[in-house]
PDBML (XML) file of the C-alpha atoms, coordinates in Angstrom:
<?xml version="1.0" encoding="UTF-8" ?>
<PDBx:datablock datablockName="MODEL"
   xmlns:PDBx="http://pdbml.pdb.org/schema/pdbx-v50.xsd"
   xmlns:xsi="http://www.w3.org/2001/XMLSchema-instance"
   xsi:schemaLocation="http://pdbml.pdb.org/schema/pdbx-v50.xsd pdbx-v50.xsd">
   <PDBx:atom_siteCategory>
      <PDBx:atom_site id="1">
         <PDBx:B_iso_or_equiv>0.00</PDBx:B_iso_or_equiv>
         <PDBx:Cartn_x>-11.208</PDBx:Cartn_x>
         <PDBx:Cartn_y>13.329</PDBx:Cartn_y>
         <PDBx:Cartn_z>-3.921</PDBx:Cartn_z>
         <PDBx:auth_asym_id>A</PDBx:auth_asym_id>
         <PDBx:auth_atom_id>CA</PDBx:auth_atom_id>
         <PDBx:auth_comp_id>UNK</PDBx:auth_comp_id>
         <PDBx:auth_seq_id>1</PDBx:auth_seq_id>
         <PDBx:group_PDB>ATOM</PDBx:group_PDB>
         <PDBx:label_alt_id xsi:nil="true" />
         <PDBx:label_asym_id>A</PDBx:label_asym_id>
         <PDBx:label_atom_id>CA</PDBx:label_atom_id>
         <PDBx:label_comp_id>UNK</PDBx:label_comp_id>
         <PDBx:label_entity_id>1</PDBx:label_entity_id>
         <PDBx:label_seq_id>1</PDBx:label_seq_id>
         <PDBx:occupancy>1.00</PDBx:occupancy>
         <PDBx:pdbx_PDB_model_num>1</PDBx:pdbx_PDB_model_num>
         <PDBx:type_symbol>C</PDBx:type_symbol>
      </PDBx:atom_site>
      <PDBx:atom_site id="2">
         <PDBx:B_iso_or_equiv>0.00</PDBx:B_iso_or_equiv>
         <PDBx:Cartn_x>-10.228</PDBx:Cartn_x>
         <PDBx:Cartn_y>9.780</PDBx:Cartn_y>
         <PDBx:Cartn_z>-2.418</PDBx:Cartn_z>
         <PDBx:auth_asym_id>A</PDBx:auth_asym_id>
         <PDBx:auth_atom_id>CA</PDBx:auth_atom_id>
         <PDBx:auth_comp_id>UNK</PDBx:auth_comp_id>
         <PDBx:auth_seq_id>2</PDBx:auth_seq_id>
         <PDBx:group_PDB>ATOM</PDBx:group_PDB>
         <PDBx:label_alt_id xsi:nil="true" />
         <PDBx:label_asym_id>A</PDBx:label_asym_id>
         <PDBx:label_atom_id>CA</PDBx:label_atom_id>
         <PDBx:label_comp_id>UNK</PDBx:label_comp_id>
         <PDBx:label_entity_id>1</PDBx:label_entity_id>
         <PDBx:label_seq_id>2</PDBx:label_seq_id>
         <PDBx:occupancy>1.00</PDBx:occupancy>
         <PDBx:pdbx_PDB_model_num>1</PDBx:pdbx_PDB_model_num>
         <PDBx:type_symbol>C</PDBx:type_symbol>
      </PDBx:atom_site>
      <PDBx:atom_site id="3">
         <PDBx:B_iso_or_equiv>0.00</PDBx:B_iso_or_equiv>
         <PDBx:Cartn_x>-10.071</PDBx:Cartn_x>
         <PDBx:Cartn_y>6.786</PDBx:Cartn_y>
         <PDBx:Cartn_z>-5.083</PDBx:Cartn_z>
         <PDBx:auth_asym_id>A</PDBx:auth_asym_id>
         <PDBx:auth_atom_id>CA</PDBx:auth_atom_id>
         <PDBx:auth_comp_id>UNK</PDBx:auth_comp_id>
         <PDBx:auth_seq_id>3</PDBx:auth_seq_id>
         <PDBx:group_PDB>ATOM</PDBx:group_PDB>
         <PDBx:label_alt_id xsi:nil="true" />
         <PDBx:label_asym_id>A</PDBx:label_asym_id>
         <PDBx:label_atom_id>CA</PDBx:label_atom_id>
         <PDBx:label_comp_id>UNK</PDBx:label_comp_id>
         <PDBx:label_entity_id>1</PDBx:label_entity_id>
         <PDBx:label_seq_id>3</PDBx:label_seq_id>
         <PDBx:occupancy>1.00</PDBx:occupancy>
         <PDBx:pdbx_PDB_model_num>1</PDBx:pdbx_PDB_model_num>
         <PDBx:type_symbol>C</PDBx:type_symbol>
      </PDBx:atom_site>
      <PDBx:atom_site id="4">
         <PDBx:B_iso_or_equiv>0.00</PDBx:B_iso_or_equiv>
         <PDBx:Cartn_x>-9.419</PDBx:Cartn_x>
         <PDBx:Cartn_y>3.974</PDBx:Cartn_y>
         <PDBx:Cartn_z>-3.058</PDBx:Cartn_z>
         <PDBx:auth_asym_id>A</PDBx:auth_asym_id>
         <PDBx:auth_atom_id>CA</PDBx:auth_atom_id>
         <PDBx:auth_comp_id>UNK</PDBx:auth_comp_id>
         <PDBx:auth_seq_id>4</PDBx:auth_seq_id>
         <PDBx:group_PDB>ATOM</PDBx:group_PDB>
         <PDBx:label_alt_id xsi:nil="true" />
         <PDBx:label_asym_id>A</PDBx:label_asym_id>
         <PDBx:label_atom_id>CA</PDBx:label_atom_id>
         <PDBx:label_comp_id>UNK</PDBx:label_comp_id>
         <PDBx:label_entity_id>1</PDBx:label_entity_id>
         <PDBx:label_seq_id>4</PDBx:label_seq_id>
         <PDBx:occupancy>1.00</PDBx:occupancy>
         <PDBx:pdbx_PDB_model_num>1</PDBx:pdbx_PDB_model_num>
         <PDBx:type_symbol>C</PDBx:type_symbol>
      </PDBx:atom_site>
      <PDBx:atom_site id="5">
         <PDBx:B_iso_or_equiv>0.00</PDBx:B_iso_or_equiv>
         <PDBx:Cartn_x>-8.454</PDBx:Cartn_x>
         <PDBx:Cartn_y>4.053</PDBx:Cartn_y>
         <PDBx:Cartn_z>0.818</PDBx:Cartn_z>
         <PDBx:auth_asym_id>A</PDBx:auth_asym_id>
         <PDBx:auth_atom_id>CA</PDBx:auth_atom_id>
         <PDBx:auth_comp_id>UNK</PDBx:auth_comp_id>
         <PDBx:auth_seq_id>5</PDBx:auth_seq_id>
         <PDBx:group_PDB>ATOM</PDBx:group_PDB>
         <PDBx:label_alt_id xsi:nil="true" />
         <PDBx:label_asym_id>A</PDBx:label_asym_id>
         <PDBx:label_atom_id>CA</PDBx:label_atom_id>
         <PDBx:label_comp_id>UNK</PDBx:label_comp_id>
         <PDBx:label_entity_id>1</PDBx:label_entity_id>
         <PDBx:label_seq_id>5</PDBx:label_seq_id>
         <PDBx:occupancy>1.00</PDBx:occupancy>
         <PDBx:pdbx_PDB_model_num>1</PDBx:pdbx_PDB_model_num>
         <PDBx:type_symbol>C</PDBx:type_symbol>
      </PDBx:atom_site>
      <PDBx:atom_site id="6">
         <PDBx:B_iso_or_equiv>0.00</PDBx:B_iso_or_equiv>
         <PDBx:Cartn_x>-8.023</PDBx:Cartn_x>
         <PDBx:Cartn_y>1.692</PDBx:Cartn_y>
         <PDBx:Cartn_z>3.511</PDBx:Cartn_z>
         <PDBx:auth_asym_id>A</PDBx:auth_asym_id>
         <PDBx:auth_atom_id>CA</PDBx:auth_atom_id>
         <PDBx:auth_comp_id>UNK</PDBx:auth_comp_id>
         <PDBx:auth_seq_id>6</PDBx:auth_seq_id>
         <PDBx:group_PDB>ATOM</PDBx:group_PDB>
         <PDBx:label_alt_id xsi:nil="true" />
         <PDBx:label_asym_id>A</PDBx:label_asym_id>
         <PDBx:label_atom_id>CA</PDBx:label_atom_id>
         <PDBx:label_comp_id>UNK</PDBx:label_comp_id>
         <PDBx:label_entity_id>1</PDBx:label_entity_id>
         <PDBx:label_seq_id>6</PDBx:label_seq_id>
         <PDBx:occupancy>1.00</PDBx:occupancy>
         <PDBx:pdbx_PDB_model_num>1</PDBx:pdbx_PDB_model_num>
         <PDBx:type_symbol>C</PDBx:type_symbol>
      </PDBx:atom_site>
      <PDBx:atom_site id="7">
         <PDBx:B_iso_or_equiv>0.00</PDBx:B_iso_or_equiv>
         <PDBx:Cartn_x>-8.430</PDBx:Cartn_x>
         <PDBx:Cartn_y>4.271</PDBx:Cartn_y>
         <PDBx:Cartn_z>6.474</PDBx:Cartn_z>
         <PDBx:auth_asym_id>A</PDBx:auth_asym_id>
         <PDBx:auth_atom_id>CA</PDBx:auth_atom_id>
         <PDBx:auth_comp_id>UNK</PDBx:auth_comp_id>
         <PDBx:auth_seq_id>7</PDBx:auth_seq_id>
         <PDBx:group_PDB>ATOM</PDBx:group_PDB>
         <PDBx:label_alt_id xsi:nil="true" />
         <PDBx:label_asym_id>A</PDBx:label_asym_id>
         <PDBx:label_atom_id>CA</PDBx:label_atom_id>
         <PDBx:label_comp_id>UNK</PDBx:label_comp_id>
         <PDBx:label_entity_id>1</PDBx:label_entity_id>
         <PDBx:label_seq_id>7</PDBx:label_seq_id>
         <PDBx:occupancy>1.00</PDBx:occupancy>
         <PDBx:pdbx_PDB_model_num>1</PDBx:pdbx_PDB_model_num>
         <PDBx:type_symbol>C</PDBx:type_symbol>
      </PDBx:atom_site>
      <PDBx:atom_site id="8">
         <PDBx:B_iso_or_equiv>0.00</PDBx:B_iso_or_equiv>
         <PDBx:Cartn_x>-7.001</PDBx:Cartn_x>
         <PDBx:Cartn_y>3.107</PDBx:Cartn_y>
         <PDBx:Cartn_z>10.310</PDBx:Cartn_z>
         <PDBx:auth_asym_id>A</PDBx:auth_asym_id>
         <PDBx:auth_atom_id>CA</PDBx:auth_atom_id>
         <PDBx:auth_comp_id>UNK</PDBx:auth_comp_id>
         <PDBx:auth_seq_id>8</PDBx:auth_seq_id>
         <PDBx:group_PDB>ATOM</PDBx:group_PDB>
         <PDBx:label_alt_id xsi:nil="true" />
         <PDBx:label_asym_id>A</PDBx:label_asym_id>
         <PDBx:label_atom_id>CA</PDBx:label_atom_id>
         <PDBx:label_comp_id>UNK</PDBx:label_comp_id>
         <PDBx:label_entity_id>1</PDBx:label_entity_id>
         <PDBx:label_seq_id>8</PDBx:label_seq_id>
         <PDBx:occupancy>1.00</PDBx:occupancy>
         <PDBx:pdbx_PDB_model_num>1</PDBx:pdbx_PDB_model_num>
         <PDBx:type_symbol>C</PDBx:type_symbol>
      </PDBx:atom_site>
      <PDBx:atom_site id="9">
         <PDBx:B_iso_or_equiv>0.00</PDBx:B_iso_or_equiv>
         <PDBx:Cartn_x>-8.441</PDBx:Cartn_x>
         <PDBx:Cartn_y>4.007</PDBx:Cartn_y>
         <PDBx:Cartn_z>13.776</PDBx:Cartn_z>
         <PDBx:auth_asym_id>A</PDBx:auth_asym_id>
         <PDBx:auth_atom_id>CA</PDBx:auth_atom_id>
         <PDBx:auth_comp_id>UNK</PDBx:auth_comp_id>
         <PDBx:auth_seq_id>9</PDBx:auth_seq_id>
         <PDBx:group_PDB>ATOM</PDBx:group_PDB>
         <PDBx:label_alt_id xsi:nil="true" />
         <PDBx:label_asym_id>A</PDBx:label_asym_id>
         <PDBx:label_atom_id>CA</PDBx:label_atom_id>
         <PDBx:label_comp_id>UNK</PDBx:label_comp_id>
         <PDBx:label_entity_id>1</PDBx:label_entity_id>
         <PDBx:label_seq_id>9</PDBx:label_seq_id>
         <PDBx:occupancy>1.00</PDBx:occupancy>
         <PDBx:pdbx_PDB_model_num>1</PDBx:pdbx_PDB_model_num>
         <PDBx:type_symbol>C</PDBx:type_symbol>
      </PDBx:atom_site>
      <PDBx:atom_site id="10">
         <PDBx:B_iso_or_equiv>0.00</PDBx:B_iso_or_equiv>
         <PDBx:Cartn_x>-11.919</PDBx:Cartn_x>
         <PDBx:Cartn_y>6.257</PDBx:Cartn_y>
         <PDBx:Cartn_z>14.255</PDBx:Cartn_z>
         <PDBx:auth_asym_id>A</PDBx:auth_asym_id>
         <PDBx:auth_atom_id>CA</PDBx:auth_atom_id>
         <PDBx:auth_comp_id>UNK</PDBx:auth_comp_id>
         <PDBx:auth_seq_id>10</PDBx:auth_seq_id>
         <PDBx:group_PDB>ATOM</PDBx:group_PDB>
         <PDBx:label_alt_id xsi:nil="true" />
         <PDBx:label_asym_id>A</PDBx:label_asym_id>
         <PDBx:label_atom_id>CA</PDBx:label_atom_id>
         <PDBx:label_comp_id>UNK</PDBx:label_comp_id>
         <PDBx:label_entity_id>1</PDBx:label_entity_id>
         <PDBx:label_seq_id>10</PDBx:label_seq_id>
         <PDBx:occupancy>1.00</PDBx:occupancy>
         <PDBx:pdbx_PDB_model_num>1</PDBx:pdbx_PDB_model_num>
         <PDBx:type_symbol>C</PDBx:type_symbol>
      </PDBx:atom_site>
      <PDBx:atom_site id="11">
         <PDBx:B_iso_or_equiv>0.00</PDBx:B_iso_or_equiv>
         <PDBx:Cartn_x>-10.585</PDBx:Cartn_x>
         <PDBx:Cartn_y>10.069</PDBx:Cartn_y>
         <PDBx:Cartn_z>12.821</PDBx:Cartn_z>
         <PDBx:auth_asym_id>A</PDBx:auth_asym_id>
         <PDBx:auth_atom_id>CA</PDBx:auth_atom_id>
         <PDBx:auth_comp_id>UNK</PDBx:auth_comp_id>
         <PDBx:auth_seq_id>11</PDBx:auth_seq_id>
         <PDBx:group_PDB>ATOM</PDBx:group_PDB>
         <PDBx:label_alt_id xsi:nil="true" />
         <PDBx:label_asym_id>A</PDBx:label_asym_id>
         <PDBx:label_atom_id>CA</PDBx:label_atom_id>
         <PDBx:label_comp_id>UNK</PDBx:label_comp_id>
         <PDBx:label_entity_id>1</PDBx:label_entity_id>
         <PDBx:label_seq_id>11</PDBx:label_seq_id>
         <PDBx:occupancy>1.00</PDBx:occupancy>
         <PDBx:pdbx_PDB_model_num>1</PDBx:pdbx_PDB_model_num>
         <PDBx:type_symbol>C</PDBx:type_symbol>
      </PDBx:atom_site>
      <PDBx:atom_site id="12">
         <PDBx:B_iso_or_equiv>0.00</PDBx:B_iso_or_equiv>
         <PDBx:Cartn_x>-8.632</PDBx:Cartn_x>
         <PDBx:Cartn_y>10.319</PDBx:Cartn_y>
         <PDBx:Cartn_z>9.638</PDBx:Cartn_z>
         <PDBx:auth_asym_id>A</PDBx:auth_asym_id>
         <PDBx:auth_atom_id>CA</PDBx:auth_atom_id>
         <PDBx:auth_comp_id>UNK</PDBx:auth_comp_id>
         <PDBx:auth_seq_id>12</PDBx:auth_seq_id>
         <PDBx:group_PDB>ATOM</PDBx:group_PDB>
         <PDBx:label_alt_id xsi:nil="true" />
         <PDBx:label_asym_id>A</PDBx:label_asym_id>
         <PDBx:label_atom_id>CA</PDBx:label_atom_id>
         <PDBx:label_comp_id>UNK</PDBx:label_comp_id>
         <PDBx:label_entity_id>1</PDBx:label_entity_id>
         <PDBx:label_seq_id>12</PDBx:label_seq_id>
         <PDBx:occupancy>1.00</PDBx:occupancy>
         <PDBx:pdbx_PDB_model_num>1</PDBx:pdbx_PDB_model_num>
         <PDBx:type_symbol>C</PDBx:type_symbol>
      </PDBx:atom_site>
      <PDBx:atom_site id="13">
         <PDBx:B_iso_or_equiv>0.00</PDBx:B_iso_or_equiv>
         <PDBx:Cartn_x>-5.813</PDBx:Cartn_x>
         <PDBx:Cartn_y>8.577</PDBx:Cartn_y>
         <PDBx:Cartn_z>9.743</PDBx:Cartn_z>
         <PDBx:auth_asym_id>A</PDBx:auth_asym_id>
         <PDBx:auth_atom_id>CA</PDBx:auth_atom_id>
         <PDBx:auth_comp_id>UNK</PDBx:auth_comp_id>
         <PDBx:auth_seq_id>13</PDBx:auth_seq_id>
         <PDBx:group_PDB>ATOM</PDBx:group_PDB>
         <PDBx:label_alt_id xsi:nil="true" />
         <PDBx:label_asym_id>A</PDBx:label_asym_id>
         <PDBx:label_atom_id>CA</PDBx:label_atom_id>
         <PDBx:label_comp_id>UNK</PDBx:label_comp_id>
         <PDBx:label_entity_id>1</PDBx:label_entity_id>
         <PDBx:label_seq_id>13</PDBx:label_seq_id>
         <PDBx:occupancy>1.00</PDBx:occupancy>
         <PDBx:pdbx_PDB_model_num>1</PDBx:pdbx_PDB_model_num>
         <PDBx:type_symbol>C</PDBx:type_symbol>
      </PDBx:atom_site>
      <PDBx:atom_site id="14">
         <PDBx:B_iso_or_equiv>0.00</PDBx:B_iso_or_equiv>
         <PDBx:Cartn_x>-5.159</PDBx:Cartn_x>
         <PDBx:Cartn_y>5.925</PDBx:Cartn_y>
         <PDBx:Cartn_z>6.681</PDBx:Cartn_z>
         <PDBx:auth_asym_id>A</PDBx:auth_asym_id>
         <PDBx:auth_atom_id>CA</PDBx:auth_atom_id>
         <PDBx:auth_comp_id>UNK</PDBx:auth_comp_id>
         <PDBx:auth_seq_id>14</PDBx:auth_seq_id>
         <PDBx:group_PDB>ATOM</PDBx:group_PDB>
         <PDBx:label_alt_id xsi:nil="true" />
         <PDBx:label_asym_id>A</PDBx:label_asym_id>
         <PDBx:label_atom_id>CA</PDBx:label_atom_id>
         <PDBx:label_comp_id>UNK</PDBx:label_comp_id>
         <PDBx:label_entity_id>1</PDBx:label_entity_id>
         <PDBx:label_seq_id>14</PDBx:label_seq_id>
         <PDBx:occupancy>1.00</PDBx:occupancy>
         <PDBx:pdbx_PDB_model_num>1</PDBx:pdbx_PDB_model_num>
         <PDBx:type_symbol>C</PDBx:type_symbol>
      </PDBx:atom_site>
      <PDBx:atom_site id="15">
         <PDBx:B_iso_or_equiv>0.00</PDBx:B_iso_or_equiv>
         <PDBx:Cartn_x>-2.825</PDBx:Cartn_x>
         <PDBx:Cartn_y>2.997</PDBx:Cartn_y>
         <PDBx:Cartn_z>6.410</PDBx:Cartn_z>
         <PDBx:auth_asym_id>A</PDBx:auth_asym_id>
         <PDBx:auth_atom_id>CA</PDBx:auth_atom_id>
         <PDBx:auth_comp_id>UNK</PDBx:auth_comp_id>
         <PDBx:auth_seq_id>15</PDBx:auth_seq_id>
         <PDBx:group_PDB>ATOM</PDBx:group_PDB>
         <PDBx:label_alt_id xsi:nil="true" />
         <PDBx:label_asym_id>A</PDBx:label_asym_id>
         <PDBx:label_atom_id>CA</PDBx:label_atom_id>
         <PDBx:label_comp_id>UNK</PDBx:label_comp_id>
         <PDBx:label_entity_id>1</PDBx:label_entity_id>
         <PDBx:label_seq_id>15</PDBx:label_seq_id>
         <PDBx:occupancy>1.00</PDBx:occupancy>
         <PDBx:pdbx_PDB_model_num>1</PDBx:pdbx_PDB_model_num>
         <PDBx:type_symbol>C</PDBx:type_symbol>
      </PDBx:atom_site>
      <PDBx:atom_site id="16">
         <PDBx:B_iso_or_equiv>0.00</PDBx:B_iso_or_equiv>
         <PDBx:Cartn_x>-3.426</PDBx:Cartn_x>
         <PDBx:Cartn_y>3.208</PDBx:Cartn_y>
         <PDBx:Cartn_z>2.608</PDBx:Cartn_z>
         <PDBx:auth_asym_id>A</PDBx:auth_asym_id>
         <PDBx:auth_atom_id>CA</PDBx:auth_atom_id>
         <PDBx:auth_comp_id>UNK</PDBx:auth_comp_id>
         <PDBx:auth_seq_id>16</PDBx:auth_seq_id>
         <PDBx:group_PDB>ATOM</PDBx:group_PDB>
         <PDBx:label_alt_id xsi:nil="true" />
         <PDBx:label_asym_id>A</PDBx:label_asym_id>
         <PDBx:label_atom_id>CA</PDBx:label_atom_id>
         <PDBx:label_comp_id>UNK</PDBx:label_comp_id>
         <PDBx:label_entity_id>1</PDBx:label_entity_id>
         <PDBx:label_seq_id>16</PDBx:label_seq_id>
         <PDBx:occupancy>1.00</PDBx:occupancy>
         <PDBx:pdbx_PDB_model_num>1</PDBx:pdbx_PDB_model_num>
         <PDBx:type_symbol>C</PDBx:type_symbol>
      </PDBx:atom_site>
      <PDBx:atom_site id="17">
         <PDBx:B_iso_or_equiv>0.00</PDBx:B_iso_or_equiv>
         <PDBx:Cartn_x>-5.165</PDBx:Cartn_x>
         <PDBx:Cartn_y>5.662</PDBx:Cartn_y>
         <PDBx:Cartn_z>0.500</PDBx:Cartn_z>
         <PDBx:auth_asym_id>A</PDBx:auth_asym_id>
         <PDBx:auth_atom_id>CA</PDBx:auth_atom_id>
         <PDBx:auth_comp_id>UNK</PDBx:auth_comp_id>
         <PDBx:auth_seq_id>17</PDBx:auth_seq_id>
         <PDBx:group_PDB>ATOM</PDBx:group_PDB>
         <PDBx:label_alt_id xsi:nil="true" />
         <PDBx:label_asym_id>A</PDBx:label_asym_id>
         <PDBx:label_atom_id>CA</PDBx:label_atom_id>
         <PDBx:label_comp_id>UNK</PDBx:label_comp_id>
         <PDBx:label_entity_id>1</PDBx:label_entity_id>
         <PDBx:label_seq_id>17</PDBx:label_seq_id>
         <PDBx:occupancy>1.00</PDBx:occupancy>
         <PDBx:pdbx_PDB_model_num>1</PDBx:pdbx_PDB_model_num>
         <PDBx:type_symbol>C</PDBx:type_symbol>
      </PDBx:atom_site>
      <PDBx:atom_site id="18">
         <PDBx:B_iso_or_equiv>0.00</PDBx:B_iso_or_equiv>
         <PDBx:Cartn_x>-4.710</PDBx:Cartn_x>
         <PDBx:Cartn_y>7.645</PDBx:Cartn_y>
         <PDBx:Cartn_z>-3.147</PDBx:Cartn_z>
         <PDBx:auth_asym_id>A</PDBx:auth_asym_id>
         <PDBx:auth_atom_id>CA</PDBx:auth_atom_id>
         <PDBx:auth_comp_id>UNK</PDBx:auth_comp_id>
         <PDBx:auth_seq_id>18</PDBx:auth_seq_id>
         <PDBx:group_PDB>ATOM</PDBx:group_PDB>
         <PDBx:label_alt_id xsi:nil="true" />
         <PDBx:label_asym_id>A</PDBx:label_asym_id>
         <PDBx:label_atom_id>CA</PDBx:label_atom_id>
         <PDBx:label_comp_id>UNK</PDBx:label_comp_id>
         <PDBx:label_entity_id>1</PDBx:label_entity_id>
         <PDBx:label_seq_id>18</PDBx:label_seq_id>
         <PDBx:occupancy>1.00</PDBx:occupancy>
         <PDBx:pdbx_PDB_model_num>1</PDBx:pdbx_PDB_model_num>
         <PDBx:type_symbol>C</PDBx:type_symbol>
      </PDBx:atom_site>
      <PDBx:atom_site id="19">
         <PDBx:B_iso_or_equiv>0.00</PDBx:B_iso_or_equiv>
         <PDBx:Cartn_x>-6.251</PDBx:Cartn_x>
         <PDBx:Cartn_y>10.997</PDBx:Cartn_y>
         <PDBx:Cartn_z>-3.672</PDBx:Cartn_z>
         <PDBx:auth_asym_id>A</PDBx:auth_asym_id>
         <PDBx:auth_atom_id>CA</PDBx:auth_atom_id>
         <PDBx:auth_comp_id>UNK</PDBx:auth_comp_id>
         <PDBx:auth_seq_id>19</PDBx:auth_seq_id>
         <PDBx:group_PDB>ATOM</PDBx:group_PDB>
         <PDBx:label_alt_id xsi:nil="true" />
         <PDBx:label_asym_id>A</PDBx:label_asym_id>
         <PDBx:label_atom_id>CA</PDBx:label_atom_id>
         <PDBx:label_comp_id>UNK</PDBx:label_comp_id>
         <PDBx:label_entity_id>1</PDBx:label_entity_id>
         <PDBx:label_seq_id>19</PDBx:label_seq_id>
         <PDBx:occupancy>1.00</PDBx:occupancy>
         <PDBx:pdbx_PDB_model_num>1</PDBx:pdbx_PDB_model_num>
         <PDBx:type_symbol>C</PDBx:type_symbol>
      </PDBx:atom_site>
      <PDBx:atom_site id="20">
         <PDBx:B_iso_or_equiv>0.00</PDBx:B_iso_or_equiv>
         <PDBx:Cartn_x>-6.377</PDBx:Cartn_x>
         <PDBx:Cartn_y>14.831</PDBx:Cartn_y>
         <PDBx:Cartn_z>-5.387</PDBx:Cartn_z>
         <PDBx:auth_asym_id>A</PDBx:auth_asym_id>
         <PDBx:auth_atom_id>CA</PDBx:auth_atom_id>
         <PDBx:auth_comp_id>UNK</PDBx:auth_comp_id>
         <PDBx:auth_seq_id>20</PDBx:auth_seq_id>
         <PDBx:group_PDB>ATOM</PDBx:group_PDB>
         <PDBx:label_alt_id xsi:nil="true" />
         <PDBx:label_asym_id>A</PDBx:label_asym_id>
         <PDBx:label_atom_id>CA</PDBx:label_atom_id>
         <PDBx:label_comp_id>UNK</PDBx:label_comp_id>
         <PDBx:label_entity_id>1</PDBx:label_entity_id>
         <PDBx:label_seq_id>20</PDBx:label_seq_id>
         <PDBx:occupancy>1.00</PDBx:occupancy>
         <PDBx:pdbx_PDB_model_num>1</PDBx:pdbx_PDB_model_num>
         <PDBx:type_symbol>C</PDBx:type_symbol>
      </PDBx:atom_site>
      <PDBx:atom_site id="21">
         <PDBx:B_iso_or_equiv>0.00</PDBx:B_iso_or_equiv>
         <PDBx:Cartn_x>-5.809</PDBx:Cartn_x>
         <PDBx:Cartn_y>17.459</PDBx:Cartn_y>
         <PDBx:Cartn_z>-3.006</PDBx:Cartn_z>
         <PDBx:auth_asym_id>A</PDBx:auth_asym_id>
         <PDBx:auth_atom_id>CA</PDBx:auth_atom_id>
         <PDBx:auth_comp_id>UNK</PDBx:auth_comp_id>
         <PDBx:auth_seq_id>21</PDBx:auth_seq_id>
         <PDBx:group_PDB>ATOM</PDBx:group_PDB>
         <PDBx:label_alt_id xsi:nil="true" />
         <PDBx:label_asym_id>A</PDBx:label_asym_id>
         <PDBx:label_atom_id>CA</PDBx:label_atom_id>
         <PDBx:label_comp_id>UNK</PDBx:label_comp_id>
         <PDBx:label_entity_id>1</PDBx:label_entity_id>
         <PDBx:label_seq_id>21</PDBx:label_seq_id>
         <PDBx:occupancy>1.00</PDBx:occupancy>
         <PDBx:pdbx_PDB_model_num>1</PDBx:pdbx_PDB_model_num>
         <PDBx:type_symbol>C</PDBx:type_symbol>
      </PDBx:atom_site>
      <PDBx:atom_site id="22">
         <PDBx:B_iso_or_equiv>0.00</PDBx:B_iso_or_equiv>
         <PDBx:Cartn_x>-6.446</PDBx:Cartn_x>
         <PDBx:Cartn_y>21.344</PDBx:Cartn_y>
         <PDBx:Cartn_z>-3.953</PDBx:Cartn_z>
         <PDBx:auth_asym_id>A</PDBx:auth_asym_id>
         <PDBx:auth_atom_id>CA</PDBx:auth_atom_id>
         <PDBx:auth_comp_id>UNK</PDBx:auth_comp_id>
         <PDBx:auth_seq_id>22</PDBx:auth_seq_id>
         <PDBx:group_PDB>ATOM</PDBx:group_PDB>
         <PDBx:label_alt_id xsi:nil="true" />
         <PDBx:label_asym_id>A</PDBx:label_asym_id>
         <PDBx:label_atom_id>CA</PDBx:label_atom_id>
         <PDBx:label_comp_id>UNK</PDBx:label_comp_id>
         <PDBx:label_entity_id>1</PDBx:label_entity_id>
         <PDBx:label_seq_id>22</PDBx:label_seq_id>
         <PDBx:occupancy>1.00</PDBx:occupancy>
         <PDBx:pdbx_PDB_model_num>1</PDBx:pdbx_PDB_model_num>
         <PDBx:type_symbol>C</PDBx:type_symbol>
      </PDBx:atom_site>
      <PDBx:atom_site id="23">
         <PDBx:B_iso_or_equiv>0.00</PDBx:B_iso_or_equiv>
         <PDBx:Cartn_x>-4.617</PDBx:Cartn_x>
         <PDBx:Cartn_y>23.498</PDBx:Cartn_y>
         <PDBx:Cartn_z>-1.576</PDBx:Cartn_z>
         <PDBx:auth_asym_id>A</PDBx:auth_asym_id>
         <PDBx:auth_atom_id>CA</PDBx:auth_atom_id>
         <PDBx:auth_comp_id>UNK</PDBx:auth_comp_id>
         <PDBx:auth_seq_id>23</PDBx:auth_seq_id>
         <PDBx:group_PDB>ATOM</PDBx:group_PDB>
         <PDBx:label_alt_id xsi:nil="true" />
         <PDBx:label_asym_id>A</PDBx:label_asym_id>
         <PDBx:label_atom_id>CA</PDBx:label_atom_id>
         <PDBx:label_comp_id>UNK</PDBx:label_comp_id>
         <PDBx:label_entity_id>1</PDBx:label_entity_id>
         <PDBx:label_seq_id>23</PDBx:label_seq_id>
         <PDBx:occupancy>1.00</PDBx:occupancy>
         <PDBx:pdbx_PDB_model_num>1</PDBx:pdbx_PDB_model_num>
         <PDBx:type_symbol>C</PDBx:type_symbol>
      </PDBx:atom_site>
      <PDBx:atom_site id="24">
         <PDBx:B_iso_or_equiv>0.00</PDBx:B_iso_or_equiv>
         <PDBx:Cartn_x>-2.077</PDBx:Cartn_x>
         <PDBx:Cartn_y>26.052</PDBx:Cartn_y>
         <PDBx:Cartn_z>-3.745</PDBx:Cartn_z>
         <PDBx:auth_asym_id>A</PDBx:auth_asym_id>
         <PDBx:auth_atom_id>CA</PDBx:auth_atom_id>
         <PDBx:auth_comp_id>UNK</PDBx:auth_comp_id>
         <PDBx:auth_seq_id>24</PDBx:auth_seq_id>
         <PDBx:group_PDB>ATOM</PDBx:group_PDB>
         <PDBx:label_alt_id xsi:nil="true" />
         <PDBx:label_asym_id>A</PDBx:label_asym_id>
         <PDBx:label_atom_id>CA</PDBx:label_atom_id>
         <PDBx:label_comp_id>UNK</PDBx:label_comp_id>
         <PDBx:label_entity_id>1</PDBx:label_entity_id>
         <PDBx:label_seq_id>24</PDBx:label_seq_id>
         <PDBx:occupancy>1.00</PDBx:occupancy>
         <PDBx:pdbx_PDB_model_num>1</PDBx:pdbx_PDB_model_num>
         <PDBx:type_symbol>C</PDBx:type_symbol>
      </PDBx:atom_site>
      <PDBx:atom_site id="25">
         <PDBx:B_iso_or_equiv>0.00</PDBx:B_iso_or_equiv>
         <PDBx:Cartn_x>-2.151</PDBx:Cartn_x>
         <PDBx:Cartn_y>23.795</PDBx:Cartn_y>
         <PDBx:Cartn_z>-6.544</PDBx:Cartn_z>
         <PDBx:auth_asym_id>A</PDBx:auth_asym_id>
         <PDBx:auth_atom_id>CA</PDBx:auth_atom_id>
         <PDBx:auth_comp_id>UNK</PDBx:auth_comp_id>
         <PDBx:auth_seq_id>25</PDBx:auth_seq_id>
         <PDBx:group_PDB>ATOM</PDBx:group_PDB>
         <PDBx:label_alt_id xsi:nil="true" />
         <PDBx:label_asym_id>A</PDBx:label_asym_id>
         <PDBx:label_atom_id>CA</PDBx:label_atom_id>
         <PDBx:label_comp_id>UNK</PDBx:label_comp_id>
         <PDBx:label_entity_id>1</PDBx:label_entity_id>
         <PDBx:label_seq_id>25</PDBx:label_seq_id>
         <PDBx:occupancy>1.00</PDBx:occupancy>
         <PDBx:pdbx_PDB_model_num>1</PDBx:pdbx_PDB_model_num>
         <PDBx:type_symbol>C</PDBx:type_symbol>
      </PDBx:atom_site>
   </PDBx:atom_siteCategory>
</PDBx:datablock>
């Protein structure tokens, strides 16, 4: 779940961003 971002190139790379991951935990 991405709150804000500021994503770099064309894939999924991000010079900024702040998020929730759910992996293990």
């Amino acid at each position: 779940l991405v709150f804000a971002s500021k994503p770099f190139g064309t894939l999924d790379a991000n010079s900024w961003e702040v998020f929730l991951s759910q992996r293990t935990m």
